[in-house]
Protein backbone atom coordinates (compact mmCIF):
# COMPACT_ATOMS: atom_id res chain seq x y z
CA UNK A 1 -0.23 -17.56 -11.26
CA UNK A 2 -1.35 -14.85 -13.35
CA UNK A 3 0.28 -15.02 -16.79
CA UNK A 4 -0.03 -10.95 -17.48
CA UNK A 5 1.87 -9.99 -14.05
CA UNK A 6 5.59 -9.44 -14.86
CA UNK A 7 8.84 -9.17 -12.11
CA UNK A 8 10.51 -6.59 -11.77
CA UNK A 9 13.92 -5.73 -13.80
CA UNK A 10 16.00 -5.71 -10.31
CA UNK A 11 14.09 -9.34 -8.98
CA UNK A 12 14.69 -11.11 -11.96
CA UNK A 13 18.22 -10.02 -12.21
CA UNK A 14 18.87 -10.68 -8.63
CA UNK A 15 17.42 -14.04 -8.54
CA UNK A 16 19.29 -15.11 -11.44
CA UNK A 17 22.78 -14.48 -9.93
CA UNK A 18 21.67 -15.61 -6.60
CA UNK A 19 24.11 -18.07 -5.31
CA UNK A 20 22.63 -18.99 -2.02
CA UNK A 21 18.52 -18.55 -1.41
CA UNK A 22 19.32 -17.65 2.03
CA UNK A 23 19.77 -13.85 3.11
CA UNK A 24 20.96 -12.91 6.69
CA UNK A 25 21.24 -9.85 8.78
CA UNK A 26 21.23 -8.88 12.59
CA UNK A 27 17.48 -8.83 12.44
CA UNK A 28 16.92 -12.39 11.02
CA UNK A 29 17.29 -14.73 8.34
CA UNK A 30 14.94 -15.02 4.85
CA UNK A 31 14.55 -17.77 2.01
CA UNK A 32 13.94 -16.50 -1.47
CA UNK A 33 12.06 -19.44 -3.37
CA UNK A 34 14.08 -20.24 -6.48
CA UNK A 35 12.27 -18.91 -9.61
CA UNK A 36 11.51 -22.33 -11.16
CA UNK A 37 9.61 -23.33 -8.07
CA UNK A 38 7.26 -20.25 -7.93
CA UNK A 39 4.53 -21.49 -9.54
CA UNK A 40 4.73 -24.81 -7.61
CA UNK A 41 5.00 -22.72 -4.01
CA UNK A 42 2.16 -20.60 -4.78
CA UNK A 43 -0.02 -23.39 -6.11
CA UNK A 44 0.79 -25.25 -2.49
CA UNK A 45 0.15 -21.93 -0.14
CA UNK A 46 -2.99 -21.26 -2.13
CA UNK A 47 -1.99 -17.56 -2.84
CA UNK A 48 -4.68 -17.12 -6.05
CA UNK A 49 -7.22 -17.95 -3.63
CA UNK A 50 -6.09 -16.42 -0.05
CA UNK A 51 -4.52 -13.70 -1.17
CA UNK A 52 -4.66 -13.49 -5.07
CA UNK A 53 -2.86 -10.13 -5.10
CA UNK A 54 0.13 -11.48 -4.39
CA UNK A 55 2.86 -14.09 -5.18
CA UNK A 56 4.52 -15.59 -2.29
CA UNK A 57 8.46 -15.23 -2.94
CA UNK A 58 10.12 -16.15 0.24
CA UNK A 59 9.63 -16.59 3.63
CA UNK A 60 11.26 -15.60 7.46
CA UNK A 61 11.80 -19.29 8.16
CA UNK A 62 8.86 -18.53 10.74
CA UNK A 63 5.75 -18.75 9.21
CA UNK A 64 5.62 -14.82 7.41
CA UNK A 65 5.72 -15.42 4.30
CA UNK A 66 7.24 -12.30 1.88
CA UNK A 67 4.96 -11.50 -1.29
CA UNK A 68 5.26 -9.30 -4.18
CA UNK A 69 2.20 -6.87 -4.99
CA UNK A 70 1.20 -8.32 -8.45
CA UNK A 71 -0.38 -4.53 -9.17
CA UNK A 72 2.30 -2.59 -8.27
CA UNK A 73 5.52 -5.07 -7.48
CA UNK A 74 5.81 -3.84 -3.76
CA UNK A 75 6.76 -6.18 -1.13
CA UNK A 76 4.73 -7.14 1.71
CA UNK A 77 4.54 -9.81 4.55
CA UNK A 78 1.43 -12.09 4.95
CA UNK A 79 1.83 -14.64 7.99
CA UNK A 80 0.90 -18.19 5.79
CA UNK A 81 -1.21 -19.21 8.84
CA UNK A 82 -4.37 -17.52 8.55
CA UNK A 83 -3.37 -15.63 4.98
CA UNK A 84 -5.32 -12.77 3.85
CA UNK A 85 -4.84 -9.90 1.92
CA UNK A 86 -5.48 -7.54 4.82
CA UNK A 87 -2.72 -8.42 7.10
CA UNK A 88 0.02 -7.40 4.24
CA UNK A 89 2.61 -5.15 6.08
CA UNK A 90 3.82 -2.89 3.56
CA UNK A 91 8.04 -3.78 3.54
CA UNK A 92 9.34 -1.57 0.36
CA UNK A 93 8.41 -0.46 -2.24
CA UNK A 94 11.01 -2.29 -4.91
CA UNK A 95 12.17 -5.67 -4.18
CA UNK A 96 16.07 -3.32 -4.63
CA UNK A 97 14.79 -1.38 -1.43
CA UNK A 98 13.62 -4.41 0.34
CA UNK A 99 17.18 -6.13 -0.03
CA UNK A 100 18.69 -2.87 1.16
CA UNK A 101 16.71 -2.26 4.01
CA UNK A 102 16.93 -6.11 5.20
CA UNK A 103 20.86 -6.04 4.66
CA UNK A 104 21.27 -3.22 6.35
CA UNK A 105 19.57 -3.77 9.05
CA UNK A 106 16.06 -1.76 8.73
CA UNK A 107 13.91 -4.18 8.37
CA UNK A 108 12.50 -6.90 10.25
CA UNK A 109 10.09 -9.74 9.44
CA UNK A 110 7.40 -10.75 11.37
């Protein structure tokens, strides 16, 4: 993974008190990769060379995986099947938005 590219404040913070890596609403479930396993999860999907804007941090549990914009820390959606940069679907724009909107029901993954 890129060594300059740094979280976000509200990512970090969250995945540090995170109790369970599962999230659910009404509109589906997601899995938030543990931090200590990033680098591992990327290095398996293949993200610096498929899609090497991006850092896979969780997935829908149905092949879309959720990324983080390493240039501006925006979250997206990438299907892992077939991954490339130009079927990102913008979800937020702070990983804090992206909870909100998923928790409250605004959001779906696919």
């Amino acid at each position: 993974m890129n060594s300059n590219f740094e979280f976000s404040k509200d990512y970090i913070s969250f995945m540090e008190n995170l109790q369970d890596n599962e999230i659910n609403s009404e509109n589906g479930y997601i899995e938030l990769f543990p931090l200590e396993e990033l680098e591992k999860i990327n290095e398996e999907y293949e993200t610096d060379k498929f899609v090497p804007n991006f850092i896979a941090i969780g997935t829908n549990g149905g092949g879309v995986g959720i990324f983080i914009n390493k240039e501006n820390n925006n979250i997206y959606s990438i299907p892992f099947i077939g991954m490339e940069e130009s079927d990102a679907i913008l979800l937020a724009n702070s990983f804090s938005e992206f909870l909100y909107k998923f928790e409250n029901n605004e959001l779906e993954i696919f």
